[in-house]
Protein backbone atom coordinates (compact mmCIF):
# COMPACT_ATOMS: atom_id res chain seq x y z
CA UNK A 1 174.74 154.06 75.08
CA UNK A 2 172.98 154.54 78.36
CA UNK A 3 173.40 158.09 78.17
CA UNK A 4 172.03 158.44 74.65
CA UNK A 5 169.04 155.97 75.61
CA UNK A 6 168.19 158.23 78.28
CA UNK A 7 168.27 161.36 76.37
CA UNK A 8 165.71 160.40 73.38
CA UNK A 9 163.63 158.56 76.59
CA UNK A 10 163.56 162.11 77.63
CA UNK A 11 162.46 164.05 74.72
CA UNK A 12 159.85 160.87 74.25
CA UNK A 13 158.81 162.09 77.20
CA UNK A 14 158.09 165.80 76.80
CA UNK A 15 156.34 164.71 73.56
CA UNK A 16 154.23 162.52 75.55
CA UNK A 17 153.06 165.72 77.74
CA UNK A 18 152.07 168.17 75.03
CA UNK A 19 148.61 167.85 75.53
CA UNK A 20 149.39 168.63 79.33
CA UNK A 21 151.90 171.98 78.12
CA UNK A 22 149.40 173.12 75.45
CA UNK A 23 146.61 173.55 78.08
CA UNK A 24 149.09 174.96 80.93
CA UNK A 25 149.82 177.24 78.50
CA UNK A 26 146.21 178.62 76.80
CA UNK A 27 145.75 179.04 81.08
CA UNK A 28 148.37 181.38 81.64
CA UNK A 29 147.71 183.31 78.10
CA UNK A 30 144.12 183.90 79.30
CA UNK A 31 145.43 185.45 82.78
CA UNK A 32 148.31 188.18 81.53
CA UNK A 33 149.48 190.00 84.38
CA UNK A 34 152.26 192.61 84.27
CA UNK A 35 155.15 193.74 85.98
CA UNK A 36 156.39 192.52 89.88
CA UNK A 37 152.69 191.30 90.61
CA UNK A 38 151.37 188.68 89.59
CA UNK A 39 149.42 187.06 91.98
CA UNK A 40 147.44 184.69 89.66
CA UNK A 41 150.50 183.26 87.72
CA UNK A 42 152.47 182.32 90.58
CA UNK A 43 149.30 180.71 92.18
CA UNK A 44 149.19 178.37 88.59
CA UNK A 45 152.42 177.82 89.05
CA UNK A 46 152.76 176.86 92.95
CA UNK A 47 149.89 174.58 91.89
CA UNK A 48 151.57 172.46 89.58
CA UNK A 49 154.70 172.45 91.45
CA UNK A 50 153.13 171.04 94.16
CA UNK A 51 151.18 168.50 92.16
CA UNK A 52 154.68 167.40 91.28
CA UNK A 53 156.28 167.04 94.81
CA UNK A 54 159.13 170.15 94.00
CA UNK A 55 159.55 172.36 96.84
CA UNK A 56 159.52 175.65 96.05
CA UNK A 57 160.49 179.66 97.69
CA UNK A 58 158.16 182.38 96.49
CA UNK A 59 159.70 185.65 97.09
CA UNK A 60 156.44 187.50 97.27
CA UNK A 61 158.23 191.30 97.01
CA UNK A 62 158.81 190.66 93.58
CA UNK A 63 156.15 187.17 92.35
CA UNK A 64 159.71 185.16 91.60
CA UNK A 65 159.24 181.55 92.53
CA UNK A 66 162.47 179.03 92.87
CA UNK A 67 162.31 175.34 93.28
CA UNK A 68 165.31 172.74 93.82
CA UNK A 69 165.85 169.68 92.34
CA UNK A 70 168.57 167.20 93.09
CA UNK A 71 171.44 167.59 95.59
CA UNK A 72 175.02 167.93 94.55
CA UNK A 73 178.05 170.58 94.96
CA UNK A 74 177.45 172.20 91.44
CA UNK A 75 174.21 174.26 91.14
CA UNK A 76 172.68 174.58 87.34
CA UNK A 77 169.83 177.30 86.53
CA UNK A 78 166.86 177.45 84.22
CA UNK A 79 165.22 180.25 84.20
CA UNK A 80 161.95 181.77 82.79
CA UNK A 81 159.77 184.72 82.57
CA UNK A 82 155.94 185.38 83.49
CA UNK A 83 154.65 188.48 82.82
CA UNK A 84 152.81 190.19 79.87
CA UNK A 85 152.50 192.99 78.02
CA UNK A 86 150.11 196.40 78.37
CA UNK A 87 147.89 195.96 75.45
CA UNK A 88 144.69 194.49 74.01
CA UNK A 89 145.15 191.43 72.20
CA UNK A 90 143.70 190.99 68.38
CA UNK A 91 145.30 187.44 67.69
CA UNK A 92 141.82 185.80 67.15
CA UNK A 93 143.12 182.72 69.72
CA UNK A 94 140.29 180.96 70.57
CA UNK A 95 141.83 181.06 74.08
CA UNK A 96 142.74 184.95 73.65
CA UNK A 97 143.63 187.04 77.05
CA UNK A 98 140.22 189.58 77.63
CA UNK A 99 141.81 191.23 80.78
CA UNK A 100 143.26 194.21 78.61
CA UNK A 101 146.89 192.64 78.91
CA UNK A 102 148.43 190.38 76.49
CA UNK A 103 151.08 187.66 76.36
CA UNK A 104 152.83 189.20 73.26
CA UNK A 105 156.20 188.15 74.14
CA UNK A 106 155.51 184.25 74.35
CA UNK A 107 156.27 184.18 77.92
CA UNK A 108 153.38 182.57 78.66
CA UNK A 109 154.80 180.01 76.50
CA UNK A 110 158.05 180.25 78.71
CA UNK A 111 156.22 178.90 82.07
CA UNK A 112 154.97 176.38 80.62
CA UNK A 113 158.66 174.84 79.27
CA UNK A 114 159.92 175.45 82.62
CA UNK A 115 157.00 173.61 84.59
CA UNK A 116 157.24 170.84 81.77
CA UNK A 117 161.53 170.76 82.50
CA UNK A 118 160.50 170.74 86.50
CA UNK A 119 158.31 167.49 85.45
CA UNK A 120 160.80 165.72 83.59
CA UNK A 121 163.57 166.47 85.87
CA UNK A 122 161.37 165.37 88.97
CA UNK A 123 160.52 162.03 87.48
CA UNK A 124 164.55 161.74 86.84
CA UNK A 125 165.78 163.50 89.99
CA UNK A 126 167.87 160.36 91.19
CA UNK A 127 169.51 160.73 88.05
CA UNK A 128 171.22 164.02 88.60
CA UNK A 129 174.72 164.40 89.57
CA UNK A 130 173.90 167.80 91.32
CA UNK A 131 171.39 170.38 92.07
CA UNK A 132 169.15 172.19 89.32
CA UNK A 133 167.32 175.52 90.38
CA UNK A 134 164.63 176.28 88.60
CA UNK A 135 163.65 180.30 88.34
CA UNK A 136 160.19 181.40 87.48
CA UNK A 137 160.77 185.37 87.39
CA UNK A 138 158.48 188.55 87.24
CA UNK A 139 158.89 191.89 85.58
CA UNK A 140 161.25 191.12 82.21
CA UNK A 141 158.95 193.32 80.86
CA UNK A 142 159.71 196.35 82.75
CA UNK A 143 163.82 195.41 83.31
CA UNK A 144 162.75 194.94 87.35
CA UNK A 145 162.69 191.15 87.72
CA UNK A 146 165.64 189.53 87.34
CA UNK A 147 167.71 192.24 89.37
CA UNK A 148 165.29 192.40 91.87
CA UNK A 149 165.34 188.48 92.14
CA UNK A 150 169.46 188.85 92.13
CA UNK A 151 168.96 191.06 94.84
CA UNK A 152 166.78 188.57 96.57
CA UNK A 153 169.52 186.17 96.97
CA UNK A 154 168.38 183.75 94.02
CA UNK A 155 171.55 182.75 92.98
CA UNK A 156 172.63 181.43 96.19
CA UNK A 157 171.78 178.45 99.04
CA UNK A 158 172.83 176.61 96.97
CA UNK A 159 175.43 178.94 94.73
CA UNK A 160 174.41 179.21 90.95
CA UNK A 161 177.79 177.87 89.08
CA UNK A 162 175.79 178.37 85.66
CA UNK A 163 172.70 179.56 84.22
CA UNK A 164 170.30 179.07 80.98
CA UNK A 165 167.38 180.45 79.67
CA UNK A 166 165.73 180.93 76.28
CA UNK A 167 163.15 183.16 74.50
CA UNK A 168 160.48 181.97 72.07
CA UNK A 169 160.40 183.69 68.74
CA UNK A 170 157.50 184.01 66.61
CA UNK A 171 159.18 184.73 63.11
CA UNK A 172 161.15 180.99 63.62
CA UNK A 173 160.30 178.11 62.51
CA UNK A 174 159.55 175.31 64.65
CA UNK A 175 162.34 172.71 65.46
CA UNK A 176 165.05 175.64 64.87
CA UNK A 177 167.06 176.91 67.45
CA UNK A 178 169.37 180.00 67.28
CA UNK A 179 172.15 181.37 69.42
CA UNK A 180 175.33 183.53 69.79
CA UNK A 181 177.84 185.00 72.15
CA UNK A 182 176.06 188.67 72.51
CA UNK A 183 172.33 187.63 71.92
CA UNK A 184 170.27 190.56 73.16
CA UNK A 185 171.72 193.85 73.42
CA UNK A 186 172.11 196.75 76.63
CA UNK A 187 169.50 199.52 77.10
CA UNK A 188 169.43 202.72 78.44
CA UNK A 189 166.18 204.22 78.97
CA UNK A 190 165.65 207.52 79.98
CA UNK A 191 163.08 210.51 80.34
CA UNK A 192 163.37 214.20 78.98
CA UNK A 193 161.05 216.82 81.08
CA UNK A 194 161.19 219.96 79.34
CA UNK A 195 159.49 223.42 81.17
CA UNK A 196 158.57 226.30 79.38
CA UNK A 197 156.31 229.23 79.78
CA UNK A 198 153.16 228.46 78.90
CA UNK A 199 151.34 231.14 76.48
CA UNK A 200 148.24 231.75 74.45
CA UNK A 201 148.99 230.67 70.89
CA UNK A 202 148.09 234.42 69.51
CA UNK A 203 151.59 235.61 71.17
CA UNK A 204 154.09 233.20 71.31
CA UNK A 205 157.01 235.72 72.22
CA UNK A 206 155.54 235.92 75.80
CA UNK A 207 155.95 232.09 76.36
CA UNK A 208 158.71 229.65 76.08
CA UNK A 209 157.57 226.98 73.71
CA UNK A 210 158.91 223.44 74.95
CA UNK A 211 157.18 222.04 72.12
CA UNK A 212 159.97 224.10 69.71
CA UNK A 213 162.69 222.43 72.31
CA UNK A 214 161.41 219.27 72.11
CA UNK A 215 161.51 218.99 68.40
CA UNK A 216 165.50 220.46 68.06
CA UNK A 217 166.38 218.10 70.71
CA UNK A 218 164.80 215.16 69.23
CA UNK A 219 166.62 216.12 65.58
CA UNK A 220 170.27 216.45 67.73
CA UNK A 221 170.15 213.26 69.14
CA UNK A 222 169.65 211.59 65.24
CA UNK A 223 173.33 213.16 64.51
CA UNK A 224 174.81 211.42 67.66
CA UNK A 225 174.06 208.38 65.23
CA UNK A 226 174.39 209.81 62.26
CA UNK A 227 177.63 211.82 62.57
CA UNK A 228 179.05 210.90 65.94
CA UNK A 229 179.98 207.19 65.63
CA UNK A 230 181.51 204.95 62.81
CA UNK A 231 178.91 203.50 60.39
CA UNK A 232 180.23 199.80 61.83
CA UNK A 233 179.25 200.40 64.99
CA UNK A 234 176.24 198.60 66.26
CA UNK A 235 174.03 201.22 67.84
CA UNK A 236 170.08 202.04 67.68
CA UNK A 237 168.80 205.66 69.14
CA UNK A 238 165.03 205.95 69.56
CA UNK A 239 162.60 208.35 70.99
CA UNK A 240 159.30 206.77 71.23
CA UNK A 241 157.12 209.22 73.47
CA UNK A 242 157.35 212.50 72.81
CA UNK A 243 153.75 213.95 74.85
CA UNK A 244 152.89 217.97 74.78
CA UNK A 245 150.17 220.18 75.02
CA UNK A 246 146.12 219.44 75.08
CA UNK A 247 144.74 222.12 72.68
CA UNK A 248 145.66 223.58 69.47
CA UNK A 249 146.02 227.07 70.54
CA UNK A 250 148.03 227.11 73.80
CA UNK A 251 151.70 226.78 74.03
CA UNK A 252 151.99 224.23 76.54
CA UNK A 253 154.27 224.79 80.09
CA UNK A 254 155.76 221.48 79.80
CA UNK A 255 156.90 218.69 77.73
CA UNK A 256 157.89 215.30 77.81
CA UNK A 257 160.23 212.81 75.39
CA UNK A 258 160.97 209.28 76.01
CA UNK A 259 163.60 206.83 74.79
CA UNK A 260 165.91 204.13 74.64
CA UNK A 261 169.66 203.58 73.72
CA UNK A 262 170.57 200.18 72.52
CA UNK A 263 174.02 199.38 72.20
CA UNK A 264 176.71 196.35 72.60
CA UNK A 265 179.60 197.80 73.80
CA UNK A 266 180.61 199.41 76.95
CA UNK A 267 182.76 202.04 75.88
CA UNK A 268 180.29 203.22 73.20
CA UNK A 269 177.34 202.95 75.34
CA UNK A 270 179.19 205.50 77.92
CA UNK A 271 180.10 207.93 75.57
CA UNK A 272 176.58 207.86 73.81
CA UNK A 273 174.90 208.42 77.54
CA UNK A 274 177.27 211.03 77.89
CA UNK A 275 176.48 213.15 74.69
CA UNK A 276 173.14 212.56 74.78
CA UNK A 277 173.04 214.61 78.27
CA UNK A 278 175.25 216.99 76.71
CA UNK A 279 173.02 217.82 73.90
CA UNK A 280 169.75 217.72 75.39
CA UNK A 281 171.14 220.39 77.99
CA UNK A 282 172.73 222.44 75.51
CA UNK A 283 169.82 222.88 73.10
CA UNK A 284 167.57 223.20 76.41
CA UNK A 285 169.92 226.20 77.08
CA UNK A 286 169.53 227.53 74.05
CA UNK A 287 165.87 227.44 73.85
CA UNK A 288 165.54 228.90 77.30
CA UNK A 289 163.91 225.85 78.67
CA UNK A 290 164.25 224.01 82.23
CA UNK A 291 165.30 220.41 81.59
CA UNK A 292 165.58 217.18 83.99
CA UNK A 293 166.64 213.74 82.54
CA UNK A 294 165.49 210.85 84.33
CA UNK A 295 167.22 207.33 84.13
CA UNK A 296 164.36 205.01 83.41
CA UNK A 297 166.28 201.59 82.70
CA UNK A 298 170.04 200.82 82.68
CA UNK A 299 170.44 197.10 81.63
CA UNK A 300 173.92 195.69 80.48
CA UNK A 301 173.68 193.30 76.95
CA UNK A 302 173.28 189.81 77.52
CA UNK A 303 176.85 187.91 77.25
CA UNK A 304 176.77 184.21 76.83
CA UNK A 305 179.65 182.14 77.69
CA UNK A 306 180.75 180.48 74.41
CA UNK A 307 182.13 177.33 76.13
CA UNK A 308 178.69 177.12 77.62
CA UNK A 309 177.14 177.77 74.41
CA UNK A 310 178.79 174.58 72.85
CA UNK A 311 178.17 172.03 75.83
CA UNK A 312 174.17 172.91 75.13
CA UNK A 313 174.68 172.80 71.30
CA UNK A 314 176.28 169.06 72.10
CA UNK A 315 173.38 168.34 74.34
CA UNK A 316 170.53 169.68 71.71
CA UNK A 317 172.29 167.89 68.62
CA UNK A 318 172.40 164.48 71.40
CA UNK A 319 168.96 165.06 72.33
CA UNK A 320 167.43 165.24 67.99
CA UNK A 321 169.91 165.68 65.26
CA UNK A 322 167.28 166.95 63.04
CA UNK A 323 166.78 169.95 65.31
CA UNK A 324 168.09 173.05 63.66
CA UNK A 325 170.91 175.21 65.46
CA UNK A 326 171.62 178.34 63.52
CA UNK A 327 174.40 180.76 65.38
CA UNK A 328 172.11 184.00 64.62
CA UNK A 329 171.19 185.32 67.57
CA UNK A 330 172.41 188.84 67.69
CA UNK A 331 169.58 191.46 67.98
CA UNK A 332 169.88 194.92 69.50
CA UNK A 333 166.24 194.07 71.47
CA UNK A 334 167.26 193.92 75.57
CA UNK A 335 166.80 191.74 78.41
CA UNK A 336 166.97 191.43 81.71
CA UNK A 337 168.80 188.08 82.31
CA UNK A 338 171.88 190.34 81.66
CA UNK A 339 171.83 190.51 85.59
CA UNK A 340 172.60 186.77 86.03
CA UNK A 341 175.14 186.79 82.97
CA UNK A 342 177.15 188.95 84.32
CA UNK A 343 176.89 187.57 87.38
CA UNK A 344 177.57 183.71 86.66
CA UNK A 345 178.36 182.02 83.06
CA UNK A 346 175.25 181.67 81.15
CA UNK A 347 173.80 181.22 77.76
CA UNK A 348 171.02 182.94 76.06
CA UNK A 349 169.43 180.39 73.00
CA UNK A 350 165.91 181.19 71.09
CA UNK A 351 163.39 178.76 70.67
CA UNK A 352 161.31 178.93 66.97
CA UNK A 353 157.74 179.06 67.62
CA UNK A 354 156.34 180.37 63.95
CA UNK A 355 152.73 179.49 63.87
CA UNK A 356 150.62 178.60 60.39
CA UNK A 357 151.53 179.69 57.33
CA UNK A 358 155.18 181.90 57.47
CA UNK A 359 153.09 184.25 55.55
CA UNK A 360 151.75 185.29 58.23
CA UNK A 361 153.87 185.87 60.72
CA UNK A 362 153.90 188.53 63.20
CA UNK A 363 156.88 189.66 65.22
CA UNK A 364 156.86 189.80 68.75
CA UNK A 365 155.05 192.85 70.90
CA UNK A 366 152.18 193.13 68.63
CA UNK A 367 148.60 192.65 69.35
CA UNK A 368 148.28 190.20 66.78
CA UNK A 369 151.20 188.02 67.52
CA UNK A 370 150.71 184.02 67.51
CA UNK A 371 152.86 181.02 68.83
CA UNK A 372 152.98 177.57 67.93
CA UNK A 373 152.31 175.17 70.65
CA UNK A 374 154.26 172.57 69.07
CA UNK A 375 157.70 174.19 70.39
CA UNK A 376 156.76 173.31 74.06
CA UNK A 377 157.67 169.74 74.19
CA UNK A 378 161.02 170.40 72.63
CA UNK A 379 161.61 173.42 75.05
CA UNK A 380 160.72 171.13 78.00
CA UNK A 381 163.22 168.51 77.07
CA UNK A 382 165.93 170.78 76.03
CA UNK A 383 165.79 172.46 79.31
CA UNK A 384 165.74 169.39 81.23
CA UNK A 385 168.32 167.86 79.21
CA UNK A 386 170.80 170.41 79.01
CA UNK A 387 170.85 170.66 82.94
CA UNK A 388 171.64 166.96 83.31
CA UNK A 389 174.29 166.78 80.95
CA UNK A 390 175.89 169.92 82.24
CA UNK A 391 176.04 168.66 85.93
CA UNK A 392 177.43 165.47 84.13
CA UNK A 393 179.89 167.20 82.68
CA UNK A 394 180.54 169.44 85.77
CA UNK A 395 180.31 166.45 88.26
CA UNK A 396 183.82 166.58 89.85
């Protein structure tokens, strides 16, 4: 009974601070900033951690910020992301970002759960049975941060024994959660530099067009999908950049394509990453053109633990059984937390955070994009709540 007093006390209580999230949060969407630097974040967020009495490490190499709470021989993470996206935002917020960045992926939303779960858990620190780290990382975005916060030694002093984090979503309603064992999916990323012979466009047989490459490679790679693997498989193929050329009447010397690989499994993932170097040298070859492929990201899927997955489920449905948790999170978008998964048992959940009217809702990455505040007070108690139970559970 104590237990179950305690948990509705503390969802009370992140409904109680929603005023307090909503403005933490129209701060950080005014201030986007992008990549391993972000100088003004982590200053907002040092600032409130130190209104609340949490000690905190800043790694300044890569603007990740941890703070402890608690003391205990098990070690439970939350973790969440900062940074924003490269584009000009059109989402007619009244407290819309002007700085030519935009936080399109909610993860502006994201600090503010986590600072809201560092409140609650402060004001019930001599409740815990153990020690919760808190992670506020950089560079999702760009696939940089998490590994280069692994690298930084984030999951140790103390040892991480488990880990959590979740990810708005802006096509969700509010008061829904969703979840599964592979959530978010592996990417390689990689970079095709093609060199020709440049030419006037009057007498193409003295250049070598890398344009004409270009094109046949981008139509080879399709097949790989189309004709290489079993229509069952779960694999996406995308070029998304493909930059030549400045004038209409030059053959150009070079040529560049861009893409990403999205897949679940490991074996298919290799043997995609191998033919797609196969073919893109081949048809280079065959075209006469100089080619280089350059690995631009190489993140593994996210893998939840599904014992994990249930001991949050029980702590959600303990915390509000009218919240909604749907197992449907399985999407072949990436992200970086797949360097702590892999590294210590974790789970992966999304958060609803539809805004308005459902008919018109945006997905996620687009200029236009809007979140509903409302979802912060739940975040910020299923955070908090989920990392007492677990060291509860986890005590011995």
């Amino acid at each position: 009974m104590k237990n179950e007093i305690l948990q509705d006390q503390i969802l009370q209580e992140a409904k109680a601070m929603q005023e307090e999230l909503t403005k933490w949060r129209h701060f950080l969407h005014r201030i986007p900033e992008l990549g391993l630097c972000l100088p003004d974040t982590t200053a907002f967020v040092k600032e409130r951690l130190s209104e609340m009495g949490i000690e905190f490490t800043e790694y300044e190499e890569c603007s990740c910020i941890t703070a402890v709470l608690g003391k205990g021989p098990k070690c439970f993470l939350l973790r969440s992301d900062m940074d924003g996206l490269p584009m000009e935002e059109e989402s007619g917020e009244s407290f819309a970002s002007e700085n030519g960045c935009m936080h399109s992926c909610g993860h502006d939303l994201h600090t503010a759960i986590l600072l809201g779960a560092a409140k609650l858990l402060k004001r019930h620190e001599n409740e815990l049975k153990g020690t919760v780290k808190l992670l506020f990382q950089s560079g999702e975005e760009t696939f940089e941060g998490a590994k280069a916060a692994v690298g930084a030694g984030i999951l140790e002093n103390p040892r991480v024994d488990s880990a959590f984090a979740m990810h708005v979503a802006s096509i969700i309603p509010a008061n829904t959660i969703i979840y599964g064992d592979y959530p978010m999916a592996a990417v390689y990323g990689f970079r095709i530099e093609l060199t020709g012979k440049g030419a006037h466009g009057s007498t193409p047989q003295l250049g070598i067009d890398p344009i004409n490459t270009g094109v046949h490679i981008y139509l080879a790679l399709q097949e790989l999908i189309a004709r290489e693997i079993s229509s069952t498989e779960e694999a996406a193929l995308t070029i998304g950049r493909f930059d030549a050329g400045s004038v209409s009447n030059v053959i150009p010397e070079r040529a560049v394509l861009e893409g990403t690989l999205r897949t679940f499994k490991p074996g298919l993932r290799s043997m995609l990453i191998r033919r797609i170097d196969e073919v893109v040298r081949s048809v280079a070859r065959t075209y006469r053109t100089d080619v280089e492929i350059h690995t631009l990201s190489d993140v593994p899927p996210v893998t939840c633990n599904p014992e994990l997955n249930q001991e949050i489920l029980t702590s959600i449905h303990t915390l509000d059984q009218g919240i909604k948790t749907l197992p449907y999170y399985h999407v072949m978008g990436s992200e970086d937390f797949a360097f702590i998964s892999e590294k210590v048992p974790s789970s992966y959940f999304g958060l609803g955070a539809g805004a308005g009217d459902k008919a018109e809702w945006i997905g996620q990455h687009n200029p236009r994009v809007r979140f509903a505040d409302e979802c912060l007070a739940l975040g910020a108690a299923v955070y908090a709540k989920t990392a007492m139970d677990w060291l509860n559970v986890h005590i011995s």
